[in-house]
PDB file of N, CA and C in Angstrom:
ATOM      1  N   UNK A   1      88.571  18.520  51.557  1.00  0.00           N
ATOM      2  CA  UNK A   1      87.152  18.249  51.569  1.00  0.00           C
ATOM      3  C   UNK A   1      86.478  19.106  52.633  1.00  0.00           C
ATOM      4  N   UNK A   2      85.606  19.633  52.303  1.00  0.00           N
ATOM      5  CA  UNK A   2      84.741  20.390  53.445  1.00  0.00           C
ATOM      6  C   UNK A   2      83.248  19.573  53.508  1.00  0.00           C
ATOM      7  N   UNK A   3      83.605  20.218  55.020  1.00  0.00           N
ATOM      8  CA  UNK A   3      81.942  20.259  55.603  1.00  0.00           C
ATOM      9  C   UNK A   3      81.302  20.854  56.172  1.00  0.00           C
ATOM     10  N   UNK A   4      79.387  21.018  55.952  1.00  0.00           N
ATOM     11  CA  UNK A   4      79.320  21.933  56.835  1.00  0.00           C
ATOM     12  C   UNK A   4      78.652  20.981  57.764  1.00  0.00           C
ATOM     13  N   UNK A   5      78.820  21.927  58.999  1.00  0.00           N
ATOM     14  CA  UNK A   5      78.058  21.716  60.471  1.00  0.00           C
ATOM     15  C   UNK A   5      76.768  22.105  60.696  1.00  0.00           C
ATOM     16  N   UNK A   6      75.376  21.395  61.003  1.00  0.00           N
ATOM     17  CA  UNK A   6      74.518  22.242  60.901  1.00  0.00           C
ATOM     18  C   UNK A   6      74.251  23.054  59.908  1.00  0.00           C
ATOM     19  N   UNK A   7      73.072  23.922  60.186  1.00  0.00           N
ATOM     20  CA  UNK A   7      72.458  24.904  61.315  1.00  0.00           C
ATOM     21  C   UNK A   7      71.838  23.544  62.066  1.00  0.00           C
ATOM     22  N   UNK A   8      72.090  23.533  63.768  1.00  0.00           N
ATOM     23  CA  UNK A   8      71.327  22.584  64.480  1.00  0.00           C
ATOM     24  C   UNK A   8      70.830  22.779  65.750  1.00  0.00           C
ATOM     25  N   UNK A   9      70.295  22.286  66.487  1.00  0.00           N
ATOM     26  CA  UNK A   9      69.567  22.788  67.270  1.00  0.00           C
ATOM     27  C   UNK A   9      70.763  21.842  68.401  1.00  0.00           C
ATOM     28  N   UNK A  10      71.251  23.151  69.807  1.00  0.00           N
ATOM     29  CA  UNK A  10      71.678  22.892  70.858  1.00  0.00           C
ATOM     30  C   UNK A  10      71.215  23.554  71.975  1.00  0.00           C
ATOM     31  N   UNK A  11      72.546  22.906  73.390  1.00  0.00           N
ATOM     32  CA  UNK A  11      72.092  23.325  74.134  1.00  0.00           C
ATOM     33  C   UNK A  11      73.352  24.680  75.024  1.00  0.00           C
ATOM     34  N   UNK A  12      73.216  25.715  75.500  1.00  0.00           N
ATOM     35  CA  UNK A  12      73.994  26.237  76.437  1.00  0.00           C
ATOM     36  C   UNK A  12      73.481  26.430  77.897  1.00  0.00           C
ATOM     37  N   UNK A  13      73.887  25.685  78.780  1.00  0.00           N
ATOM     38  CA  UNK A  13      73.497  25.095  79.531  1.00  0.00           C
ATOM     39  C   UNK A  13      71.916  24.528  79.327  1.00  0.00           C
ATOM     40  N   UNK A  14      70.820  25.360  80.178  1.00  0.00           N
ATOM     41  CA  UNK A  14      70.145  24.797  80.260  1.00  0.00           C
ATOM     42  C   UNK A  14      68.784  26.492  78.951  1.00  0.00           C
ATOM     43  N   UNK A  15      69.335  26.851  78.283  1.00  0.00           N
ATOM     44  CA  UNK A  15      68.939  27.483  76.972  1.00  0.00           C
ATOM     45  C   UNK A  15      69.408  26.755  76.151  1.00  0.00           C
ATOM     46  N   UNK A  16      68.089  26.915  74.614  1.00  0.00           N
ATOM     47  CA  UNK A  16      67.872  26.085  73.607  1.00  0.00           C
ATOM     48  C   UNK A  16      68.607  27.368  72.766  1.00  0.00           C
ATOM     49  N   UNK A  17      69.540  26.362  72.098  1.00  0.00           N
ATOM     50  CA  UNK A  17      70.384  27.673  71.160  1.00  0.00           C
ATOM     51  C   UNK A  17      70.718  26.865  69.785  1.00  0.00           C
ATOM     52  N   UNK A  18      71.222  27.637  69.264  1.00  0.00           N
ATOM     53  CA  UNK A  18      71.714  27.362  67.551  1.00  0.00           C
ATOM     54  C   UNK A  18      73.360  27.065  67.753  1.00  0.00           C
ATOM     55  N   UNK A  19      73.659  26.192  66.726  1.00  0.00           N
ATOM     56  CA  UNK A  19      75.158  25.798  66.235  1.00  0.00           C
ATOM     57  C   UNK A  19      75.748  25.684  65.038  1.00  0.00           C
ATOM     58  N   UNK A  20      76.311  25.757  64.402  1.00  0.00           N
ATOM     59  CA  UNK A  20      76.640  25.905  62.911  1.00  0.00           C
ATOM     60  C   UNK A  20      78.098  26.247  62.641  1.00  0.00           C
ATOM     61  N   UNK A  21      78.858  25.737  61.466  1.00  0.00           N
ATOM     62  CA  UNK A  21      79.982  25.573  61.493  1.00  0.00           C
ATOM     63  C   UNK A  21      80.430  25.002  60.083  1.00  0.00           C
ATOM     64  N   UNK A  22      82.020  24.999  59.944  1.00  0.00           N
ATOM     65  CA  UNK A  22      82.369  24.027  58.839  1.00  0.00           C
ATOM     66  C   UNK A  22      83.673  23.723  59.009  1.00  0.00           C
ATOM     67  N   UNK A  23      84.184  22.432  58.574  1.00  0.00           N
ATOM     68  CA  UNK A  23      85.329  21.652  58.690  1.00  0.00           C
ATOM     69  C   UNK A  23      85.985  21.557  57.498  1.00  0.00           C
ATOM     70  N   UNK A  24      87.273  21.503  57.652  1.00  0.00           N
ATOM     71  CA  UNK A  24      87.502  21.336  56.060  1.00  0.00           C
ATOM     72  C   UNK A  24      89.206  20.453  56.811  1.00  0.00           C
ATOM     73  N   UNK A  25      89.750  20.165  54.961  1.00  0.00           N
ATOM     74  CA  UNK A  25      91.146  20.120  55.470  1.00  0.00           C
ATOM     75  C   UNK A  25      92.006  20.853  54.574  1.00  0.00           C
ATOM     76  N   UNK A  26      92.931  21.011  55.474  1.00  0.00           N
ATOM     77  CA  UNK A  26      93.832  22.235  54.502  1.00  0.00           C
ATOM     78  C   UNK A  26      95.313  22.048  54.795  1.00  0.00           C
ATOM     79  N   UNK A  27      95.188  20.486  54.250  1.00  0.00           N
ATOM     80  CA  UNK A  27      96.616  20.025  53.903  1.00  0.00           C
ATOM     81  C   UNK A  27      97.041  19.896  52.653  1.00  0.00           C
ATOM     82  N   UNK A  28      98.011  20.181  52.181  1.00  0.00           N
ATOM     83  CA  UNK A  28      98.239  20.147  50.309  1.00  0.00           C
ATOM     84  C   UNK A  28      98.164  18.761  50.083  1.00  0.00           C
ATOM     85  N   UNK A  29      97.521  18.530  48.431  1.00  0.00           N
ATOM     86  CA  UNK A  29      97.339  17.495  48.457  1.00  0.00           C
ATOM     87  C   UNK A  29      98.479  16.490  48.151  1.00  0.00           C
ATOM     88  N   UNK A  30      98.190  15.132  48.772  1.00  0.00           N
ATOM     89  CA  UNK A  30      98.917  14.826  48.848  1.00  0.00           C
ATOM     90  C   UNK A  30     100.203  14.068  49.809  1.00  0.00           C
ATOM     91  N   UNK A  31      99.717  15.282  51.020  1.00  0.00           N
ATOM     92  CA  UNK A  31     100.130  15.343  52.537  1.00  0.00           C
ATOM     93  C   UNK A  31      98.600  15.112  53.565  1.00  0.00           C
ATOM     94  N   UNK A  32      99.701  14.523  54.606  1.00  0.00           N
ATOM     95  CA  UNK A  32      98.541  14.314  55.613  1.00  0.00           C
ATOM     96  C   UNK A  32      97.716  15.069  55.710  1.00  0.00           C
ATOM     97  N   UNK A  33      96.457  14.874  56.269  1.00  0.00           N
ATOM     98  CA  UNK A  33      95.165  15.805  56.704  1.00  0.00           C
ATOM     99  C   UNK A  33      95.619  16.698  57.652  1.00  0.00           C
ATOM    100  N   UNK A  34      94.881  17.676  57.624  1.00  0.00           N
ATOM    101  CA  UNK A  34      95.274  19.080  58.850  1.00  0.00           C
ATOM    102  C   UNK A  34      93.560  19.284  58.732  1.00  0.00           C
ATOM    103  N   UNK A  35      93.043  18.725  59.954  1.00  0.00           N
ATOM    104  CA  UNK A  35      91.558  19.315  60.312  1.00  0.00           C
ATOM    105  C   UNK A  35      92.086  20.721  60.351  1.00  0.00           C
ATOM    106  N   UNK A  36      90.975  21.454  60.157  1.00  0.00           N
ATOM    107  CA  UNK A  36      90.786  22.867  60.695  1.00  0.00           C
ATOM    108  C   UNK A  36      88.831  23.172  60.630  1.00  0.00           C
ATOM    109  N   UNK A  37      88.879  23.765  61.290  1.00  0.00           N
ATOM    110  CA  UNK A  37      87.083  23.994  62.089  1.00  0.00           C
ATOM    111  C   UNK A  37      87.169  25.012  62.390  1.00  0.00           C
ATOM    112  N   UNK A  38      85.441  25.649  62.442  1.00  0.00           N
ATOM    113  CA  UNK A  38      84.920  26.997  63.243  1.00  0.00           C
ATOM    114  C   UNK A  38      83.922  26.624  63.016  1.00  0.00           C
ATOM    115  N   UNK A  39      82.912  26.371  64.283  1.00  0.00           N
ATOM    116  CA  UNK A  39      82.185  25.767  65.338  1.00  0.00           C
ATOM    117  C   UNK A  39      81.542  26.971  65.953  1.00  0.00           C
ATOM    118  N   UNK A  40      80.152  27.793  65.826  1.00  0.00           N
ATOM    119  CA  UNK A  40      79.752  28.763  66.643  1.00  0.00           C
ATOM    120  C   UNK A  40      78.387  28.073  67.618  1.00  0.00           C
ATOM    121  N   UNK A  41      78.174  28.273  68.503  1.00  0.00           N
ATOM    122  CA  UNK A  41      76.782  28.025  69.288  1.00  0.00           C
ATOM    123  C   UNK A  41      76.511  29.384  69.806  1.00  0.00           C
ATOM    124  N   UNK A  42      75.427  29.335  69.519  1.00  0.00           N
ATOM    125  CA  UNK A  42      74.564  30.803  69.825  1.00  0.00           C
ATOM    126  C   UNK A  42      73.510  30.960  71.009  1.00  0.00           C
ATOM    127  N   UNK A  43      73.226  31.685  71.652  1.00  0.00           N
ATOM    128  CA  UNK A  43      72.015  32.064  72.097  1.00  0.00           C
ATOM    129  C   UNK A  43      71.565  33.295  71.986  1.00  0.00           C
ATOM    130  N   UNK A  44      70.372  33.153  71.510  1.00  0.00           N
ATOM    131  CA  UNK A  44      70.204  34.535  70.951  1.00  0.00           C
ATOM    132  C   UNK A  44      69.247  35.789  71.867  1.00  0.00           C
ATOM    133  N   UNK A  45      69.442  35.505  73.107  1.00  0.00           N
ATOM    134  CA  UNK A  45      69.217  36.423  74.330  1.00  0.00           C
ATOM    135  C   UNK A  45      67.290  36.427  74.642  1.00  0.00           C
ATOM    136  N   UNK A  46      66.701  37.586  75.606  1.00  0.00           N
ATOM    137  CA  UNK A  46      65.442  37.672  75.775  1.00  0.00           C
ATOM    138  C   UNK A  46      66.262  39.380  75.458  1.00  0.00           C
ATOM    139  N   UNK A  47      64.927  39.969  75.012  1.00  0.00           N
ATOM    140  CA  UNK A  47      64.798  41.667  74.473  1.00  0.00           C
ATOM    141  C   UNK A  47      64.772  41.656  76.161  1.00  0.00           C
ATOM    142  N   UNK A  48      65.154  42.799  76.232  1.00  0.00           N
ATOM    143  CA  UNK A  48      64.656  43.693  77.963  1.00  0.00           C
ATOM    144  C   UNK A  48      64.812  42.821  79.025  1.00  0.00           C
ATOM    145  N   UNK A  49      65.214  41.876  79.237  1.00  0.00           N
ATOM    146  CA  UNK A  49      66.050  40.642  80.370  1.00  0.00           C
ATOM    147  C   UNK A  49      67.363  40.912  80.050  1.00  0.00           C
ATOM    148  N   UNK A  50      68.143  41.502  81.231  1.00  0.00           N
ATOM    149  CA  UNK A  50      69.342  41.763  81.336  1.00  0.00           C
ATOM    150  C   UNK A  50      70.127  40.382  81.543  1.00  0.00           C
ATOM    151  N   UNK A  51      69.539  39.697  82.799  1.00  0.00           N
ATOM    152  CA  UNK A  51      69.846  38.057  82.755  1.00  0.00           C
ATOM    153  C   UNK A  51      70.199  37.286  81.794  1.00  0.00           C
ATOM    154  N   UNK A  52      69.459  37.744  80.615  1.00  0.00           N
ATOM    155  CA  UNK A  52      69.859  36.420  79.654  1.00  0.00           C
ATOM    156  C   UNK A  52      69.707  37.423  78.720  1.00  0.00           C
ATOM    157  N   UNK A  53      71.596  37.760  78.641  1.00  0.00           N
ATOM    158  CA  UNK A  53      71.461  38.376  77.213  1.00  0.00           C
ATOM    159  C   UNK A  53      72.330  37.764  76.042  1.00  0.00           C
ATOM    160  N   UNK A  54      72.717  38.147  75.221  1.00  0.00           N
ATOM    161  CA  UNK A  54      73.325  36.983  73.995  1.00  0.00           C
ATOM    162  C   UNK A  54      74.589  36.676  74.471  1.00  0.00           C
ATOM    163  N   UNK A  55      74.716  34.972  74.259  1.00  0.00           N
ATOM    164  CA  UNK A  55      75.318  34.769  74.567  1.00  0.00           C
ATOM    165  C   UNK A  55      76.340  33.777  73.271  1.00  0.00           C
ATOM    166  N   UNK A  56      77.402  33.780  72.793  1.00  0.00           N
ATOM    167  CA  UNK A  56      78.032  33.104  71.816  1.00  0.00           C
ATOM    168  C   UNK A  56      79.231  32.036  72.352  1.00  0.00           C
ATOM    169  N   UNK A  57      79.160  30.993  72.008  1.00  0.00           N
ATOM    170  CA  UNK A  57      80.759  30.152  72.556  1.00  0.00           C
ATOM    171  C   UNK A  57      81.483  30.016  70.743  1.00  0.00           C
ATOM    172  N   UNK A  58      82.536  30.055  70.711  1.00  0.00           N
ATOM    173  CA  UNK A  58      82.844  29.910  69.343  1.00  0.00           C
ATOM    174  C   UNK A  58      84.545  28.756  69.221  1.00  0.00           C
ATOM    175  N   UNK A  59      84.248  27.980  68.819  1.00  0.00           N
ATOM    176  CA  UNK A  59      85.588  27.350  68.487  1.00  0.00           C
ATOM    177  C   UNK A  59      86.178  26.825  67.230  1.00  0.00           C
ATOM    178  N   UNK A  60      87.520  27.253  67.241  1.00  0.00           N
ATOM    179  CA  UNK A  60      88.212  27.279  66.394  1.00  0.00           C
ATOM    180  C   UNK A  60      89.036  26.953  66.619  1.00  0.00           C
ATOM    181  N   UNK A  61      89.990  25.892  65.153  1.00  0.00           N
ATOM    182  CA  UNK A  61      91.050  25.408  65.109  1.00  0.00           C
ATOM    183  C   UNK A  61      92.233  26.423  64.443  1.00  0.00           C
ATOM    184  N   UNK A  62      93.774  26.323  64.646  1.00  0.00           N
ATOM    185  CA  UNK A  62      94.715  26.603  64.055  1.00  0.00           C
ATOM    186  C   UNK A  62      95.984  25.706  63.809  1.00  0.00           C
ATOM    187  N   UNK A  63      96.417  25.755  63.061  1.00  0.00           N
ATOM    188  CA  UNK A  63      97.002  24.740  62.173  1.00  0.00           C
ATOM    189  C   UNK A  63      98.318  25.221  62.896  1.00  0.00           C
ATOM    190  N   UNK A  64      99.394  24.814  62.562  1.00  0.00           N
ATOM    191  CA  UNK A  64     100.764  24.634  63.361  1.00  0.00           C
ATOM    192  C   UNK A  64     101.726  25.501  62.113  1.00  0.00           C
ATOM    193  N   UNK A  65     101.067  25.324  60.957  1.00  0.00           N
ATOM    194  CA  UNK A  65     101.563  26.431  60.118  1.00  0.00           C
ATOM    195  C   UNK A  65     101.050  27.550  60.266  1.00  0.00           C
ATOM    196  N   UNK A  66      99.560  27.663  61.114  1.00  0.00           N
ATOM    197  CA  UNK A  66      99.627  28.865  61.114  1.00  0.00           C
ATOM    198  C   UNK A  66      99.899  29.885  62.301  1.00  0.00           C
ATOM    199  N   UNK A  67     100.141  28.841  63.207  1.00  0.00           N
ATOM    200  CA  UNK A  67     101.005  29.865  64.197  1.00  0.00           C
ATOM    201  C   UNK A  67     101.921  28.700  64.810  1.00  0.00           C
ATOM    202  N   UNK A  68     103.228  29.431  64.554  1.00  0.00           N
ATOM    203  CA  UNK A  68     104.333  28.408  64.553  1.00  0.00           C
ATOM    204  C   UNK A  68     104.996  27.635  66.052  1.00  0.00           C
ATOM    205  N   UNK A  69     104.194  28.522  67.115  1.00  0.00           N
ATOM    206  CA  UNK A  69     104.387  28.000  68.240  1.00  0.00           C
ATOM    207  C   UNK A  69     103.621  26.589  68.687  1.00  0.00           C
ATOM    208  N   UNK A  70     102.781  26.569  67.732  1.00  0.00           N
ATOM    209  CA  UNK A  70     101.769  25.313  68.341  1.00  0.00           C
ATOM    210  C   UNK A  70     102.790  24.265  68.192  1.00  0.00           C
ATOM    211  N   UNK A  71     102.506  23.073  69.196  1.00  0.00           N
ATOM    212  CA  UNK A  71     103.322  21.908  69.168  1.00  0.00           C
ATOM    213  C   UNK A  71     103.045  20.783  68.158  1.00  0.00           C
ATOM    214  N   UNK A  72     101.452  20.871  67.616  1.00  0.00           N
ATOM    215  CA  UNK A  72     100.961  19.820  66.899  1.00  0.00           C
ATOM    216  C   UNK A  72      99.614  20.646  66.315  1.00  0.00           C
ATOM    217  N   UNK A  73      99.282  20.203  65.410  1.00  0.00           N
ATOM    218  CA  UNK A  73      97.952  20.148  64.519  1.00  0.00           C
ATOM    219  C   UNK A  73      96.477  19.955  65.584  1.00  0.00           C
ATOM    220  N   UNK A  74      95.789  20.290  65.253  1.00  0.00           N
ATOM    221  CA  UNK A  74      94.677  20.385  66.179  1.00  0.00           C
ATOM    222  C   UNK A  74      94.011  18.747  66.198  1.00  0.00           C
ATOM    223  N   UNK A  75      93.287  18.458  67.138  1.00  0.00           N
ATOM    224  CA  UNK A  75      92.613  17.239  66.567  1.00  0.00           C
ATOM    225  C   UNK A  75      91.832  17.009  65.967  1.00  0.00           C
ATOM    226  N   UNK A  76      90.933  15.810  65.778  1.00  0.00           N
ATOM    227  CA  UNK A  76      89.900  15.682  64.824  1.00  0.00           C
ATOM    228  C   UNK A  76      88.909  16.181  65.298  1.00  0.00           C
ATOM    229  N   UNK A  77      88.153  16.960  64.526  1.00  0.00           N
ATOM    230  CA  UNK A  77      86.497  17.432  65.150  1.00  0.00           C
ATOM    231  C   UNK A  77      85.530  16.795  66.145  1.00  0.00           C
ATOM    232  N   UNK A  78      85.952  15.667  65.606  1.00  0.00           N
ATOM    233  CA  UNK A  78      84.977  14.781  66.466  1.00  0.00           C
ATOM    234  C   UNK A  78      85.318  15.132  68.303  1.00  0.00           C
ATOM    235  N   UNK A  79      86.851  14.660  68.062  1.00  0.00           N
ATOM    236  CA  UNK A  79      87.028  14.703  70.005  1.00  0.00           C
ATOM    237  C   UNK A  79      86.907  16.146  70.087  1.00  0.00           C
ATOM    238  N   UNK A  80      87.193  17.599  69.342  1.00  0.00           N
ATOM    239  CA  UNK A  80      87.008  18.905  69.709  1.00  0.00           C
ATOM    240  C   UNK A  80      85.754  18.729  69.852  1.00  0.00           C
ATOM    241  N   UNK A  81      84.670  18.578  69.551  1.00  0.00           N
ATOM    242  CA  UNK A  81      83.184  18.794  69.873  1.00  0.00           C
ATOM    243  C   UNK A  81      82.519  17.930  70.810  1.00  0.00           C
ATOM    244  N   UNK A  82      83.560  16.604  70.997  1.00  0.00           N
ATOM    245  CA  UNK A  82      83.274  16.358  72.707  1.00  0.00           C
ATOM    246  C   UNK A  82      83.318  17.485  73.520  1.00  0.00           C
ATOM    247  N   UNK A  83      84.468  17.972  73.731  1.00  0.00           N
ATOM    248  CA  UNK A  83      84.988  19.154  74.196  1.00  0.00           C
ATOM    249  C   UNK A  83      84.242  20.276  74.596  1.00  0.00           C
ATOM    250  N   UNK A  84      83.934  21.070  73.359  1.00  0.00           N
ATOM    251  CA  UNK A  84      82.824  21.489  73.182  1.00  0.00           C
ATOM    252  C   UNK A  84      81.421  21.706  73.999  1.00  0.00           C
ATOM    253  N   UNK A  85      80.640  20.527  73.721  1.00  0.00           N
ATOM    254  CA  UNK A  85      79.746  20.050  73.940  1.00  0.00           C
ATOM    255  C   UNK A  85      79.640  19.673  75.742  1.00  0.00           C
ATOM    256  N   UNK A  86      81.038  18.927  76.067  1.00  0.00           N
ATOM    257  CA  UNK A  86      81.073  19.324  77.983  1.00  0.00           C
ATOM    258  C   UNK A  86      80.852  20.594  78.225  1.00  0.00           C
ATOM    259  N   UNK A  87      81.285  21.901  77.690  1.00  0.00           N
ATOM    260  CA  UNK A  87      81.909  23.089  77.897  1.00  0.00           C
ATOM    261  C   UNK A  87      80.679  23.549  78.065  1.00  0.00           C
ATOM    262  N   UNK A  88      79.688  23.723  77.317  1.00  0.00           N
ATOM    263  CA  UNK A  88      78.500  24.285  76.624  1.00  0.00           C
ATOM    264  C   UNK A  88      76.945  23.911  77.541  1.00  0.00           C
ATOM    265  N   UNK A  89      77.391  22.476  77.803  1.00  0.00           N
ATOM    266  CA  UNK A  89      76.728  21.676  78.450  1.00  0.00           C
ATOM    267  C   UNK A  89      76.899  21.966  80.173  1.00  0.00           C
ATOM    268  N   UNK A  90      77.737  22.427  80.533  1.00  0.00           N
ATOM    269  CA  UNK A  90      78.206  22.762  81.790  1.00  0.00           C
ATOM    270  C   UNK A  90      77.910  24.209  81.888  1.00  0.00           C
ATOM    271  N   UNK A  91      77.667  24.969  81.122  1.00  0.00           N
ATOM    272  CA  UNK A  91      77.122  26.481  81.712  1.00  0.00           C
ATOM    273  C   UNK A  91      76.053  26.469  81.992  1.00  0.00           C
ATOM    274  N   UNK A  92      76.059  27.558  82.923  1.00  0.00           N
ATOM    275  CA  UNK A  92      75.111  27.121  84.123  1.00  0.00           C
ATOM    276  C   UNK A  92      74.283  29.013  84.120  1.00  0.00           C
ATOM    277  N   UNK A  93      72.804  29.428  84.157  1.00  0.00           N
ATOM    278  CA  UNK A  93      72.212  30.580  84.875  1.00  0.00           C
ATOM    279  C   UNK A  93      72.481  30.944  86.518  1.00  0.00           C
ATOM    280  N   UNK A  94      73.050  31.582  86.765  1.00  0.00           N
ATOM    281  CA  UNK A  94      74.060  32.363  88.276  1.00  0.00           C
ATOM    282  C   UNK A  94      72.554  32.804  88.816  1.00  0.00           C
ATOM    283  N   UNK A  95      72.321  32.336  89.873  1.00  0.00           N
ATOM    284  CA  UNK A  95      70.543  32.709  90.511  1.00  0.00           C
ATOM    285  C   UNK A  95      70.829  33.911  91.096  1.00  0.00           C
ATOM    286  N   UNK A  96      70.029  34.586  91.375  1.00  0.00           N
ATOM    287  CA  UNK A  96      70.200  36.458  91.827  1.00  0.00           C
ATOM    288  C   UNK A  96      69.132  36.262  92.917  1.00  0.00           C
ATOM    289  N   UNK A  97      69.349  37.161  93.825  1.00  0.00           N
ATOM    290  CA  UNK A  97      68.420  37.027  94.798  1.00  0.00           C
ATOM    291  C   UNK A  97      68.317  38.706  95.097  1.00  0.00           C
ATOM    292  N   UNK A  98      66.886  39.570  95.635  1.00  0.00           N
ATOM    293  CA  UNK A  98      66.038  38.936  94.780  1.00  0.00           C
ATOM    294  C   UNK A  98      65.840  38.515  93.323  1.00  0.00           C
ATOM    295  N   UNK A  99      64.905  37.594  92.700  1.00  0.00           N
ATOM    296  CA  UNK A  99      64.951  37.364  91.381  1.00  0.00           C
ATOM    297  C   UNK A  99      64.113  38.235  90.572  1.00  0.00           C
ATOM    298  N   UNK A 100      64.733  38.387  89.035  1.00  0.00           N
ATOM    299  CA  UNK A 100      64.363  39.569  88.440  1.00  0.00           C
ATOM    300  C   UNK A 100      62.831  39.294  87.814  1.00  0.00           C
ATOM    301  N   UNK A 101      62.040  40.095  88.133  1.00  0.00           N
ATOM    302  CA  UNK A 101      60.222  39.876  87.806  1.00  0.00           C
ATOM    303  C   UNK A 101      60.369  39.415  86.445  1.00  0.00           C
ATOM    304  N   UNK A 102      61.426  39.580  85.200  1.00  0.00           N
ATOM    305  CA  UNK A 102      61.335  39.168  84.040  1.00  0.00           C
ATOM    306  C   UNK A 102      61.393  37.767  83.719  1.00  0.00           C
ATOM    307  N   UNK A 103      62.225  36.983  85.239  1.00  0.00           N
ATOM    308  CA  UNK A 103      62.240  35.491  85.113  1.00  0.00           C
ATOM    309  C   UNK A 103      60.820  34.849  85.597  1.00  0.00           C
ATOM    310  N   UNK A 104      60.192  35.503  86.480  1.00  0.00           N
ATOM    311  CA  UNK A 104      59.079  34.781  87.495  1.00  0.00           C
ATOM    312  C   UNK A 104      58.351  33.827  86.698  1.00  0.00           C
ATOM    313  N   UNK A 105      58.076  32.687  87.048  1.00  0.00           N
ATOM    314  CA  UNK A 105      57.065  31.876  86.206  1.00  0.00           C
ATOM    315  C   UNK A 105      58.102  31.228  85.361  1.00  0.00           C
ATOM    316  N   UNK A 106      58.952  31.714  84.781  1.00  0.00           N
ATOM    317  CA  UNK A 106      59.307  30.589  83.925  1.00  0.00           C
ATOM    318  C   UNK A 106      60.662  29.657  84.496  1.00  0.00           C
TER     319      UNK A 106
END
């Protein structure tokens, strides 16, 4: 069964960005579920602000069949996009001193 994610409105740190994605499972049928996901959040930069230029976080699952070292199957989407969502939520703009005239005011 698939799904998609979005298009939705997030956050990277403290920029308003895009997210979008789809889940599916890709266990034969029959056999247990095997989540697998790809999860992108975007920011899509300022033109001519070096500071804030594009920025992408992207996550993705791999299945244990598909690379044979993994110990286990990925988890369910849900707790990966907790995950996620701390990760995304925790980036932070690095302040420059002096600050660049393209930020002033805002």
């Amino acid at each position: 069964m698939e799904k998609s994610i979005g298009p939705r409105g997030a956050k990277i740190g403290p920029l308003s960005a895009s997210q979008g994605g789809v889940s599916l499972n890709t266990a034969e049928e029959g056999k247990p579920k095997v989540p697998s996901y790809s999860v992108y959040t975007a920011y899509d930069g300022q033109m001519n602000v070096q500071a804030l230029p594009f920025i992408v976080v992207e996550m993705r699952s791999w299945t244990s069949e598909q690379v044979p070292d993994l110990k286990q199957n990925p988890p369910p989407l849900n707790e990966s996009m907790d995950h996620l969502d701390a990760l995304i939520d925790g980036m932070w703009l690095r302040p420059i001193d002096p600050g660049m005239p393209e930020l002033q005011g805002k």
